[in-house]
N, C-alpha and C. Protein backbone atom coordinates (compact mmCIF):
# COMPACT_ATOMS: atom_id res chain seq x y z
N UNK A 1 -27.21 -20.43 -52.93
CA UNK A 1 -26.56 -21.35 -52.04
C UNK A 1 -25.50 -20.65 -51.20
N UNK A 2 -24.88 -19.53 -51.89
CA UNK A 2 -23.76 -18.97 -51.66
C UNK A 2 -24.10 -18.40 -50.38
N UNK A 3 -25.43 -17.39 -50.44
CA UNK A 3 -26.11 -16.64 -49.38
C UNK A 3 -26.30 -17.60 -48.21
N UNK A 4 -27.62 -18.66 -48.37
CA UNK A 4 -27.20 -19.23 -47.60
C UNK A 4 -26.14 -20.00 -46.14
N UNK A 5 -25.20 -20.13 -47.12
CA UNK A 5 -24.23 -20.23 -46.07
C UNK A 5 -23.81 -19.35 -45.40
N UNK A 6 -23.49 -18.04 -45.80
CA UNK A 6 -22.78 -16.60 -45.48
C UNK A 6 -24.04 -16.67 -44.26
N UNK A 7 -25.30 -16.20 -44.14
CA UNK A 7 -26.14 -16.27 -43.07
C UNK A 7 -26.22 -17.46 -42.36
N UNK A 8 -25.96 -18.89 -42.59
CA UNK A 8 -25.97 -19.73 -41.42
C UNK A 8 -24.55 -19.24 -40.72
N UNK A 9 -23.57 -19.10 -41.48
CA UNK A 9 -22.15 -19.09 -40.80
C UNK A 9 -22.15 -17.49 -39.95
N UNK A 10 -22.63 -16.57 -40.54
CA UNK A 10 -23.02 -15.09 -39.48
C UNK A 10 -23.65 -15.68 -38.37
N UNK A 11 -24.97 -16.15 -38.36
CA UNK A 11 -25.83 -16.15 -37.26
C UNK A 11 -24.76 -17.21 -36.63
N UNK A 12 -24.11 -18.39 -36.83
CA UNK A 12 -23.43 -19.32 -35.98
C UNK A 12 -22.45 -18.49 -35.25
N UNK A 13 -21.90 -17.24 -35.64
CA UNK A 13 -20.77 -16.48 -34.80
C UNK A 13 -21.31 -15.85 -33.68
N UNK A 14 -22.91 -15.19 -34.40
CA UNK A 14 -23.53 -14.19 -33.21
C UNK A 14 -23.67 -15.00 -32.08
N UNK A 15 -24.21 -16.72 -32.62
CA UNK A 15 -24.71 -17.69 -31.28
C UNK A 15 -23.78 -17.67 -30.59
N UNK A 16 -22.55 -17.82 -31.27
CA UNK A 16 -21.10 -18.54 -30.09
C UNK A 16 -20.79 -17.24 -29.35
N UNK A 17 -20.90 -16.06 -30.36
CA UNK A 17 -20.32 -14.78 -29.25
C UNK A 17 -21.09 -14.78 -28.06
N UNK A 18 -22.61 -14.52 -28.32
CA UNK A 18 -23.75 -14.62 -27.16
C UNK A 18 -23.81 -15.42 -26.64
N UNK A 19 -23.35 -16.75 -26.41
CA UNK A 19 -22.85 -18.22 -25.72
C UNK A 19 -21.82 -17.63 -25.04
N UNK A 20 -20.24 -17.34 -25.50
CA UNK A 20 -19.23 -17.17 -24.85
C UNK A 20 -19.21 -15.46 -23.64
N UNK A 21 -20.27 -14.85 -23.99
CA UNK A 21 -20.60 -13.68 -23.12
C UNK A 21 -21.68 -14.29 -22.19
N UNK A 22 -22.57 -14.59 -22.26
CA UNK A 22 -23.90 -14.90 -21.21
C UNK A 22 -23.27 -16.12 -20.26
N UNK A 23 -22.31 -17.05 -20.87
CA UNK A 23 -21.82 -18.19 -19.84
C UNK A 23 -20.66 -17.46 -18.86
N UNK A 24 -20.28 -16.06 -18.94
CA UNK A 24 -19.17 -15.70 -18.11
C UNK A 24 -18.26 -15.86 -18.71
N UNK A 25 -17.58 -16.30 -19.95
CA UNK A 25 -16.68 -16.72 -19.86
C UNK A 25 -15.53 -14.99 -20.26
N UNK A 26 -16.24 -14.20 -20.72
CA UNK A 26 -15.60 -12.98 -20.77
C UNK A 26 -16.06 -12.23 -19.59
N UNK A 27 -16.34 -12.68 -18.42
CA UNK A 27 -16.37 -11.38 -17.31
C UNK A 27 -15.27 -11.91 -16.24
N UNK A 28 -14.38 -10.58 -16.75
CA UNK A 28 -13.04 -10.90 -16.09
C UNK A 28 -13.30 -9.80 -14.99
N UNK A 29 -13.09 -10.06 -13.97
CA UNK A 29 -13.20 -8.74 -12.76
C UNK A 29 -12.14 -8.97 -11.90
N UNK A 30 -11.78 -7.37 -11.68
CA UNK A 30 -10.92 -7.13 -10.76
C UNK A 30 -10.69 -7.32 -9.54
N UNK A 31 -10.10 -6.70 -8.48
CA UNK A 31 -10.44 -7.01 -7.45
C UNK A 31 -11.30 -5.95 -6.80
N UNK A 32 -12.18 -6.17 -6.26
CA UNK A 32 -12.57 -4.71 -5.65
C UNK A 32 -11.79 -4.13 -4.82
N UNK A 33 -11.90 -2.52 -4.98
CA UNK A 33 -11.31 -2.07 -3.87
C UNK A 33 -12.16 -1.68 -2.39
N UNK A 34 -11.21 -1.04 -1.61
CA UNK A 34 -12.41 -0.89 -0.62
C UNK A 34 -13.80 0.39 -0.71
N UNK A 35 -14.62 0.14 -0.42
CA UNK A 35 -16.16 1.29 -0.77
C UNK A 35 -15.51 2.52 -0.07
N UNK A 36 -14.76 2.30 1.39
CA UNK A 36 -15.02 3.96 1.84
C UNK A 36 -13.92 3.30 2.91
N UNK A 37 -13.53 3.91 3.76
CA UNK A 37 -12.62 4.39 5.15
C UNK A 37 -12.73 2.70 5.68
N UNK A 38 -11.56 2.51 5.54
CA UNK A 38 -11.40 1.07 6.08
C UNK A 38 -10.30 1.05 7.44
N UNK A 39 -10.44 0.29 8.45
CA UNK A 39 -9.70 0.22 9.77
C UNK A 39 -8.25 -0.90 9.55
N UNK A 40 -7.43 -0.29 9.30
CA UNK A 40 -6.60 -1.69 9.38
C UNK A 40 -5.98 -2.17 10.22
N UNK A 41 -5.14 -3.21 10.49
CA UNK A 41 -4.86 -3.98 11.90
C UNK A 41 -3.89 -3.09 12.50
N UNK A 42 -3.30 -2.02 11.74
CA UNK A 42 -2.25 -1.12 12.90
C UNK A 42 -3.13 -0.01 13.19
N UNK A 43 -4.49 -0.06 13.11
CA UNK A 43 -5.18 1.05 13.92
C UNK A 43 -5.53 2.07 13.10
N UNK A 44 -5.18 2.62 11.98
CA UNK A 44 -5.14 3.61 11.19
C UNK A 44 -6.44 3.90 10.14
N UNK A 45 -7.10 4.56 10.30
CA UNK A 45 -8.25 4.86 9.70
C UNK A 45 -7.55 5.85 8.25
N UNK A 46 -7.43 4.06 7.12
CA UNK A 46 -7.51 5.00 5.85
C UNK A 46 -8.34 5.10 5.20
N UNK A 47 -7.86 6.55 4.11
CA UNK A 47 -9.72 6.81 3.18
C UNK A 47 -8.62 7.16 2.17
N UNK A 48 -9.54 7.30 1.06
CA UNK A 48 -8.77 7.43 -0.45
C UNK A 48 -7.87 8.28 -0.88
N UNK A 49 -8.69 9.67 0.29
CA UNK A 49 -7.86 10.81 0.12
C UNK A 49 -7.89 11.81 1.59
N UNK A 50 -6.24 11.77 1.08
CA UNK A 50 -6.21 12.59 2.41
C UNK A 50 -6.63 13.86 3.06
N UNK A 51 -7.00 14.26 3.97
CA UNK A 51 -7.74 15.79 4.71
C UNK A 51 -6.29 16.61 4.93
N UNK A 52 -6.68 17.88 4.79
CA UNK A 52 -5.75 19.21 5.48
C UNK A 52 -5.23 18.04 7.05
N UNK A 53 -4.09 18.43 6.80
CA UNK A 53 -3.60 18.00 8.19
C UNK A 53 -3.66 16.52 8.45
N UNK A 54 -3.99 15.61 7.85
CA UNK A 54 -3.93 14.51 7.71
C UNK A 54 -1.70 14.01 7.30
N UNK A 55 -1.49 13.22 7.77
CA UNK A 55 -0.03 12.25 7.65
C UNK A 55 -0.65 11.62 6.61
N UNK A 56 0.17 12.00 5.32
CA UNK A 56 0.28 11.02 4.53
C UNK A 56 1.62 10.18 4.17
N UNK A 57 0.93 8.70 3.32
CA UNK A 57 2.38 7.60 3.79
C UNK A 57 3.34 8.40 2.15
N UNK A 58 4.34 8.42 2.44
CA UNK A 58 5.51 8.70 1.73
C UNK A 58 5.54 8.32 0.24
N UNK A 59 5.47 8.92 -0.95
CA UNK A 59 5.35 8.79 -2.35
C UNK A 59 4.06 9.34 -2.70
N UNK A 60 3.19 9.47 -2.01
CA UNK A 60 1.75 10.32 -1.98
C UNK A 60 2.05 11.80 -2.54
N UNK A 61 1.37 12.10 -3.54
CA UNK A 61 1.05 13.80 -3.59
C UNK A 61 0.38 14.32 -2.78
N UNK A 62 -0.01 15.77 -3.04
CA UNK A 62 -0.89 16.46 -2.08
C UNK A 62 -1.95 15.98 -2.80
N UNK A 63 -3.75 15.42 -1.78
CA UNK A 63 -4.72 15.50 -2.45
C UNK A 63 -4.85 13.57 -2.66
N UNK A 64 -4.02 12.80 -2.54
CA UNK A 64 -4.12 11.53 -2.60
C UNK A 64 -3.35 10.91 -2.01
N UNK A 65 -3.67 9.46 -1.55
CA UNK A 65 -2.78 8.90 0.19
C UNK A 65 -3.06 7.38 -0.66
N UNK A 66 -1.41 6.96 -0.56
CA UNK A 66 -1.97 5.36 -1.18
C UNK A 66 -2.05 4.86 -0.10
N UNK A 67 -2.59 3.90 0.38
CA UNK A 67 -3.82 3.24 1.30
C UNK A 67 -3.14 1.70 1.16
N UNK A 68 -3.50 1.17 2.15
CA UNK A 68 -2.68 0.03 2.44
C UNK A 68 -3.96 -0.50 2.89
N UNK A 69 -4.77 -1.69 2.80
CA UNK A 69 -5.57 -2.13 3.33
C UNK A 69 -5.58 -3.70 3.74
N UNK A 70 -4.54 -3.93 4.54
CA UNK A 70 -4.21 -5.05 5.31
C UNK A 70 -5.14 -5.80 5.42
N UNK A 71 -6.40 -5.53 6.03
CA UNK A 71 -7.51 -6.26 6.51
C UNK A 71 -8.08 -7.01 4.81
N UNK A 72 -7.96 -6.30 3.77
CA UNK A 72 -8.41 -6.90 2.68
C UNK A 72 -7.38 -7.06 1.55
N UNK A 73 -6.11 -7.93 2.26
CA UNK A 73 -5.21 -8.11 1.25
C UNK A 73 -4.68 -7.48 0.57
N UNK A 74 -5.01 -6.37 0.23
CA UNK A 74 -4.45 -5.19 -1.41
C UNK A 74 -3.98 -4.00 -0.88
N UNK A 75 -2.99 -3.98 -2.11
CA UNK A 75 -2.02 -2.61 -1.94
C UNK A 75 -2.43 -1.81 -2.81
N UNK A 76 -2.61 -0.33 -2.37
CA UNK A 76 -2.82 0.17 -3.58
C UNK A 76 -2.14 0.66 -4.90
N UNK A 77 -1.73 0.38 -5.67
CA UNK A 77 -0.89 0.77 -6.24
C UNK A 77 -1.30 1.62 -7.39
N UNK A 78 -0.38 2.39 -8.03
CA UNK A 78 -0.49 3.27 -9.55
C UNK A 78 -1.71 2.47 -10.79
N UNK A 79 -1.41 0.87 -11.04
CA UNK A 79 -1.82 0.42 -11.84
C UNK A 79 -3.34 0.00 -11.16
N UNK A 80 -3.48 0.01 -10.16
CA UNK A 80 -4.83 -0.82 -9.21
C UNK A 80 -4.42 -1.55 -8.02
N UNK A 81 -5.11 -2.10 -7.62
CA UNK A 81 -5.12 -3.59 -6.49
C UNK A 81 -3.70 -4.43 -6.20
N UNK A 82 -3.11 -4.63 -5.88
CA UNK A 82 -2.32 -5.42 -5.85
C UNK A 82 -2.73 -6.49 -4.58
N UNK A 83 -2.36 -8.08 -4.82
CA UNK A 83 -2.97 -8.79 -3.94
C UNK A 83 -1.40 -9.00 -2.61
N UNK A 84 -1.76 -8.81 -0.99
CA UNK A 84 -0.61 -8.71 -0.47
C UNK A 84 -0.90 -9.71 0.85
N UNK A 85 0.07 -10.45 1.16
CA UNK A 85 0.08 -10.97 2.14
C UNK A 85 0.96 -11.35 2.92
N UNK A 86 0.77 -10.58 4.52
CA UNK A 86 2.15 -10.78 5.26
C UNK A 86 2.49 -12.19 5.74
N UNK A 87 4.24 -11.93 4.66
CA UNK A 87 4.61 -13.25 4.89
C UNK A 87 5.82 -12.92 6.18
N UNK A 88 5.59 -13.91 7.15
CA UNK A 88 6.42 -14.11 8.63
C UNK A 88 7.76 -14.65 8.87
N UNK A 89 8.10 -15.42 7.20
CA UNK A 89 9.54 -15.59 7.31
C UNK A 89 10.76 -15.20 7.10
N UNK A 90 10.06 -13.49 6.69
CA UNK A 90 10.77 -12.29 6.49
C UNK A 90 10.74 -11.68 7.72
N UNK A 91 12.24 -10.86 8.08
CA UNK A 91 12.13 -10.06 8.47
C UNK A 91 13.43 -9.37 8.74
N UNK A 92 13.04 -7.60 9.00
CA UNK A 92 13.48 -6.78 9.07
C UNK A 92 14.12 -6.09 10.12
N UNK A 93 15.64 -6.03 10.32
CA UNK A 93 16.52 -5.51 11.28
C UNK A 93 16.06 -3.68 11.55
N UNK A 94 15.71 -3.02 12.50
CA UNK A 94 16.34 -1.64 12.32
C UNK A 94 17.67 -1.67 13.44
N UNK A 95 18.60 -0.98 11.90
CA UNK A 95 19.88 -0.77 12.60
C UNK A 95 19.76 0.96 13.52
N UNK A 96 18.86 1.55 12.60
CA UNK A 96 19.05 3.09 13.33
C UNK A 96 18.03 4.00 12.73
N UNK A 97 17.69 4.57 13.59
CA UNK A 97 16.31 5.58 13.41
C UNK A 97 16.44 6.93 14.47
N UNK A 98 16.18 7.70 13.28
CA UNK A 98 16.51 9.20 14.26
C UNK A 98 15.19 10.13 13.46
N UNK A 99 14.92 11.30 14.47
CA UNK A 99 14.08 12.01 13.76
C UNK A 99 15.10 13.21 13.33
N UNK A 100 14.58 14.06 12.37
CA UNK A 100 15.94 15.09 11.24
C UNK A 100 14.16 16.29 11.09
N UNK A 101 14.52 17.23 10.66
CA UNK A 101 13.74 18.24 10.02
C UNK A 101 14.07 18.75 8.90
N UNK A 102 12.75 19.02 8.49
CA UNK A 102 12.96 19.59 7.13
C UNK A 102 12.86 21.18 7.17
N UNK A 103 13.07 21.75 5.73
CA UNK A 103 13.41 23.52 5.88
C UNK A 103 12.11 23.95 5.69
N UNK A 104 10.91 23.50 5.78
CA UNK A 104 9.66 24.24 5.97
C UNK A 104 9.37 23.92 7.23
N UNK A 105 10.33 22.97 8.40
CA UNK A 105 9.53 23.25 9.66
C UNK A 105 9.00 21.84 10.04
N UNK A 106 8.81 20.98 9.24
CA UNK A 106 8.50 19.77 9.50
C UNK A 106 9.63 18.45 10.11
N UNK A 107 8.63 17.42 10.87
CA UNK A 107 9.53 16.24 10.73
C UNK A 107 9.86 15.32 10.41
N UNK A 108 10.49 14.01 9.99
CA UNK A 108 10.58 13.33 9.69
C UNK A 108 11.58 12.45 10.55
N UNK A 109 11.29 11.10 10.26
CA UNK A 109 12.24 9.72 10.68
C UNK A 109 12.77 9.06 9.82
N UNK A 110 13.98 8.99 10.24
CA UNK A 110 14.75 8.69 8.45
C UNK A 110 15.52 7.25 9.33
N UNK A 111 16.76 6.81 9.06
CA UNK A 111 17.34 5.38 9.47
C UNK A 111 17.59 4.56 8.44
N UNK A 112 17.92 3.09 8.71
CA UNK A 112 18.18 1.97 8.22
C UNK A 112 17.71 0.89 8.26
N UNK A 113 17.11 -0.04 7.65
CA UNK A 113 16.67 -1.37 8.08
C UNK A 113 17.47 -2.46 7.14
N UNK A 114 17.24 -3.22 7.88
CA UNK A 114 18.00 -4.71 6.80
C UNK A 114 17.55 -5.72 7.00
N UNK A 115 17.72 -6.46 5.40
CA UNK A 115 16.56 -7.32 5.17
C UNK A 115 17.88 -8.50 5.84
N UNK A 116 16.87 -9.15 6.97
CA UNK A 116 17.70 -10.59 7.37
C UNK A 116 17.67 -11.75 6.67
N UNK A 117 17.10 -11.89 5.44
CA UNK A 117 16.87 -12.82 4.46
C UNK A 117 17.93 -13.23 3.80
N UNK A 118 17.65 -14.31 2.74
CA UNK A 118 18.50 -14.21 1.91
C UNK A 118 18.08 -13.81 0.30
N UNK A 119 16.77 -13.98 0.65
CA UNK A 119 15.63 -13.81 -0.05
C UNK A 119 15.11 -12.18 -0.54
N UNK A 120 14.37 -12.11 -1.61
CA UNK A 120 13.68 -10.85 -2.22
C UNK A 120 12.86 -10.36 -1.13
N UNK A 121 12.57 -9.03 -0.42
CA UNK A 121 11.11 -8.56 -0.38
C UNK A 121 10.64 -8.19 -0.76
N UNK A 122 9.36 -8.25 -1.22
CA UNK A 122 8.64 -7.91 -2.38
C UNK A 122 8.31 -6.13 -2.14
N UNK A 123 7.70 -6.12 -0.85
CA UNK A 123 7.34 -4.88 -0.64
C UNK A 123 7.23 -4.82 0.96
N UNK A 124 7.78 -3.73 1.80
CA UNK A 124 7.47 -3.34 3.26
C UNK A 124 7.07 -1.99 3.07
N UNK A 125 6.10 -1.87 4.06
CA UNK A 125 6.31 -0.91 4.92
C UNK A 125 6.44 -0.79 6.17
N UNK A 126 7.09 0.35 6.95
CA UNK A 126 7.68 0.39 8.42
C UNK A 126 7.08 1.65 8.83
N UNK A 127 6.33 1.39 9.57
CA UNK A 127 5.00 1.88 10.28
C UNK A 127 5.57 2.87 12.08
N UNK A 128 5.62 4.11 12.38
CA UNK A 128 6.24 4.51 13.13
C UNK A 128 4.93 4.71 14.07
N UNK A 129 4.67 4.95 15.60
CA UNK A 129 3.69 5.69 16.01
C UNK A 129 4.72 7.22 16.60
N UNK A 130 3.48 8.02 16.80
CA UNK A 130 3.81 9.17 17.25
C UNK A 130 3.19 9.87 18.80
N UNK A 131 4.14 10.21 19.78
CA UNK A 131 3.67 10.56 21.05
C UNK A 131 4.02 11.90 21.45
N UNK A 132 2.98 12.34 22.13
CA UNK A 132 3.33 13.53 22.70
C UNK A 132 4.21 13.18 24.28
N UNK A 133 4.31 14.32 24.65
CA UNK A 133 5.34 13.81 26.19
C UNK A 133 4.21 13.62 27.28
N UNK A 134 3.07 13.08 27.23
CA UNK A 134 2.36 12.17 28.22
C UNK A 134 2.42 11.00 27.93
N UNK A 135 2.57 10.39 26.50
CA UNK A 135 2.96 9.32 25.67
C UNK A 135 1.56 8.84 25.44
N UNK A 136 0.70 10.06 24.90
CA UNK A 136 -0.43 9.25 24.16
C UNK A 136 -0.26 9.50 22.79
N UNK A 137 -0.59 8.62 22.03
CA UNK A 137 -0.97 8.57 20.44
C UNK A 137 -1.41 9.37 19.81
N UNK A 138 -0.40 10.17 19.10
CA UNK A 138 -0.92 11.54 18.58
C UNK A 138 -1.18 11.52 16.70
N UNK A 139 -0.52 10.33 16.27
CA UNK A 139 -0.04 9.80 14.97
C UNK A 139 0.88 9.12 14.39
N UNK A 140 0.82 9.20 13.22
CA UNK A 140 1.58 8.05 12.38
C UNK A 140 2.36 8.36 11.54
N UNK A 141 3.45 8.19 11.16
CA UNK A 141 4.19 8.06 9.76
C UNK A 141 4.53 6.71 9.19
N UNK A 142 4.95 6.73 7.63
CA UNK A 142 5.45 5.74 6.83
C UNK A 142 6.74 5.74 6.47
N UNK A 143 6.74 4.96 6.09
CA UNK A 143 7.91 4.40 4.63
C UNK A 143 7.62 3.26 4.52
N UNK A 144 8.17 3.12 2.91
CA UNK A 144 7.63 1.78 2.37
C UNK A 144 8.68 1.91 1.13
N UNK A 145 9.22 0.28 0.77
CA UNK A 145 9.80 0.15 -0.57
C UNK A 145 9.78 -0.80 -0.95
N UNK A 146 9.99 -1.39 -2.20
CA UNK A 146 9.53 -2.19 -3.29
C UNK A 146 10.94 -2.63 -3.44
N UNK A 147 11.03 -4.31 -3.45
CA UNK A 147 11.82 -5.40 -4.11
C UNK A 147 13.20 -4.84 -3.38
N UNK A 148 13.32 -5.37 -1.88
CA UNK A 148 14.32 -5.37 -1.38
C UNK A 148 15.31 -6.32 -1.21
N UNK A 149 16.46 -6.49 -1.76
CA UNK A 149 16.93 -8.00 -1.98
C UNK A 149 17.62 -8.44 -0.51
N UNK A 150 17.99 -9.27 -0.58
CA UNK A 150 18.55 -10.50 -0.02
C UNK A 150 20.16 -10.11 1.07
N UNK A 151 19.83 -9.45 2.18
CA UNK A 151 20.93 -8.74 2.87
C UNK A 151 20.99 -7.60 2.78
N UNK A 152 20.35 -6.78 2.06
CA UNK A 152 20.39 -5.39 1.62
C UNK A 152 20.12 -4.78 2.82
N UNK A 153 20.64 -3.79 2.59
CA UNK A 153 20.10 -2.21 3.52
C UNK A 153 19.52 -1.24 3.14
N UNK A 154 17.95 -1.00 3.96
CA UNK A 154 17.39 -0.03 3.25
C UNK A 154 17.24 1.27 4.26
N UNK A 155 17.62 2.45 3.42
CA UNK A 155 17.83 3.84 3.87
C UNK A 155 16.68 4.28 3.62
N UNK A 156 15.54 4.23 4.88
CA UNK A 156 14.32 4.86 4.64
C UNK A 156 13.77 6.33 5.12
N UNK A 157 12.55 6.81 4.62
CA UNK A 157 13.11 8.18 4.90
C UNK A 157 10.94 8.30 5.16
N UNK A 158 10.71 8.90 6.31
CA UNK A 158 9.16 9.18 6.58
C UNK A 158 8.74 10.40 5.76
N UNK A 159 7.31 9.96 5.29
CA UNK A 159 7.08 11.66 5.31
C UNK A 159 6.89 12.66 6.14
N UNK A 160 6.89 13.41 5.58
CA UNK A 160 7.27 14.62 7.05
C UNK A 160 5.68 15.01 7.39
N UNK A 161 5.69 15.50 9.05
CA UNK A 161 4.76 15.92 9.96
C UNK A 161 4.80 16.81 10.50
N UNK A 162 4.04 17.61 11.01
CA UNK A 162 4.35 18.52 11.37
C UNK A 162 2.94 18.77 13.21
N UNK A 163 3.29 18.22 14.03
CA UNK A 163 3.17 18.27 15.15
C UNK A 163 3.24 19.00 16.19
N UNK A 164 2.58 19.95 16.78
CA UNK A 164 3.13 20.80 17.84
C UNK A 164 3.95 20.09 19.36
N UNK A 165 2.96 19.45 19.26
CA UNK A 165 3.32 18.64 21.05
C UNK A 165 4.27 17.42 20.44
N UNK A 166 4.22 16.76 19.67
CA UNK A 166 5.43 15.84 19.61
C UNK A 166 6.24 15.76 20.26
N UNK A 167 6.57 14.38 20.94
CA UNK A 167 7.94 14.45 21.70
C UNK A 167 9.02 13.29 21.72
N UNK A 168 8.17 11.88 21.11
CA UNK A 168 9.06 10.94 20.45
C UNK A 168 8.51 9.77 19.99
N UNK A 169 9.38 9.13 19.39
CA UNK A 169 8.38 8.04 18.29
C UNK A 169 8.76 6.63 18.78
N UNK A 170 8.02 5.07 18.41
CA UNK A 170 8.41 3.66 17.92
C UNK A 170 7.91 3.59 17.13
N UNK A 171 8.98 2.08 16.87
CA UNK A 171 7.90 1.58 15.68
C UNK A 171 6.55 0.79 15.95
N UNK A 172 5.81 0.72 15.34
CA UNK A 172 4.47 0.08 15.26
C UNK A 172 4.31 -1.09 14.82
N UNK A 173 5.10 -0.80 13.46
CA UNK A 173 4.68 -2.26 12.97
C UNK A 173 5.70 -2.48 11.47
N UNK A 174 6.48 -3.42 10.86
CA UNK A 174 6.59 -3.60 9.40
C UNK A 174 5.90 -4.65 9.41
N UNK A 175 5.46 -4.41 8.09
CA UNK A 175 4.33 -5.60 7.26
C UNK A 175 5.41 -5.92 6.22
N UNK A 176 5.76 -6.86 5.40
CA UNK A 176 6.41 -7.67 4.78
C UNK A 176 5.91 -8.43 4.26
N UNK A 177 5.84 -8.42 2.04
CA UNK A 177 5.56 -9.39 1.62
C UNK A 177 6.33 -10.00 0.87
């Protein structure tokens, strides 16, 4: 009798496990990321990883470019995906922006922005373009920072480029979530 039960009550677990797997109820999925080289709305053709001579956005090592993919909501972050969406009732002062060099020869755009809120930002980035002295579009730099509060001032700093013809920069764009 004893047996009995021990095998109805086994096989009743295998049913419910194979019930609770075949109905979905354990397929938890992520978000996807993007397959390959995605276009996002400030023009910028990113890919997973960056090329020789490629601008990468600021906190990046050599060999990897975190990727911002506007067009499909997500940030990339350390842990995966993050879901992002620019919110419009933020926004961001620049008090001052200058370009500075670094001691290998490179440049960078460093400055101030401030959050006009009263409110958290979750995350910006402040998007520069780059011109040569005919003023065509030669490239891009970043900065970007995480959980900017409520009046704050943020001291941002680009990664550095290194440009022959360069001759001066705007901004492009902050995204704000």
């Amino acid at each position: 009798m004893k047996r009995t039960a021990i095998r109805i009550s086994g096989i009743m677990v295998i049913l419910v496990v194979s019930l609770v797997i075949f109905s979905g109820c354990l397929n938890y999925e992520m978000p996807a990321g993007p397959a390959g080289p995605e276009e996002t709305t400030t023009g910028i053709t990113a890919a997973p990883t960056a090329a020789a001579g490629d601008v990468m956005q600021q906190g990046a090592t050599p060999g990897e470019q975190e990727v911002f993919f506007e067009s499909q909501g997500y940030i990339q972050r350390p842990w995966g995906y993050s879901a992002a969406q620019r919110d419009p009732s933020h926004t961001l002062s620049v008090l001052e922006s200058r370009i500075e060099s670094d001691d290998e020869g490179g440049q960078y755009i460093t400055g101030r922005l401030k959050n006009d809120q009263n409110t958290r930002i979750e995350y910006a980035v402040v998007t520069f373009n780059l011109y040569d002295a005919n003023a065509n579009h030669i490239g891009n730099v970043y900065a970007k920072t995480d959980y900017l509060g409520g009046g704050k001032v943020w001291k941002f700093h680009t990664n550095s480029f290194k440009l022959k013809n360069y001759q001066f920069f705007e901004v492009a764009d902050i995204f704000i979530t």
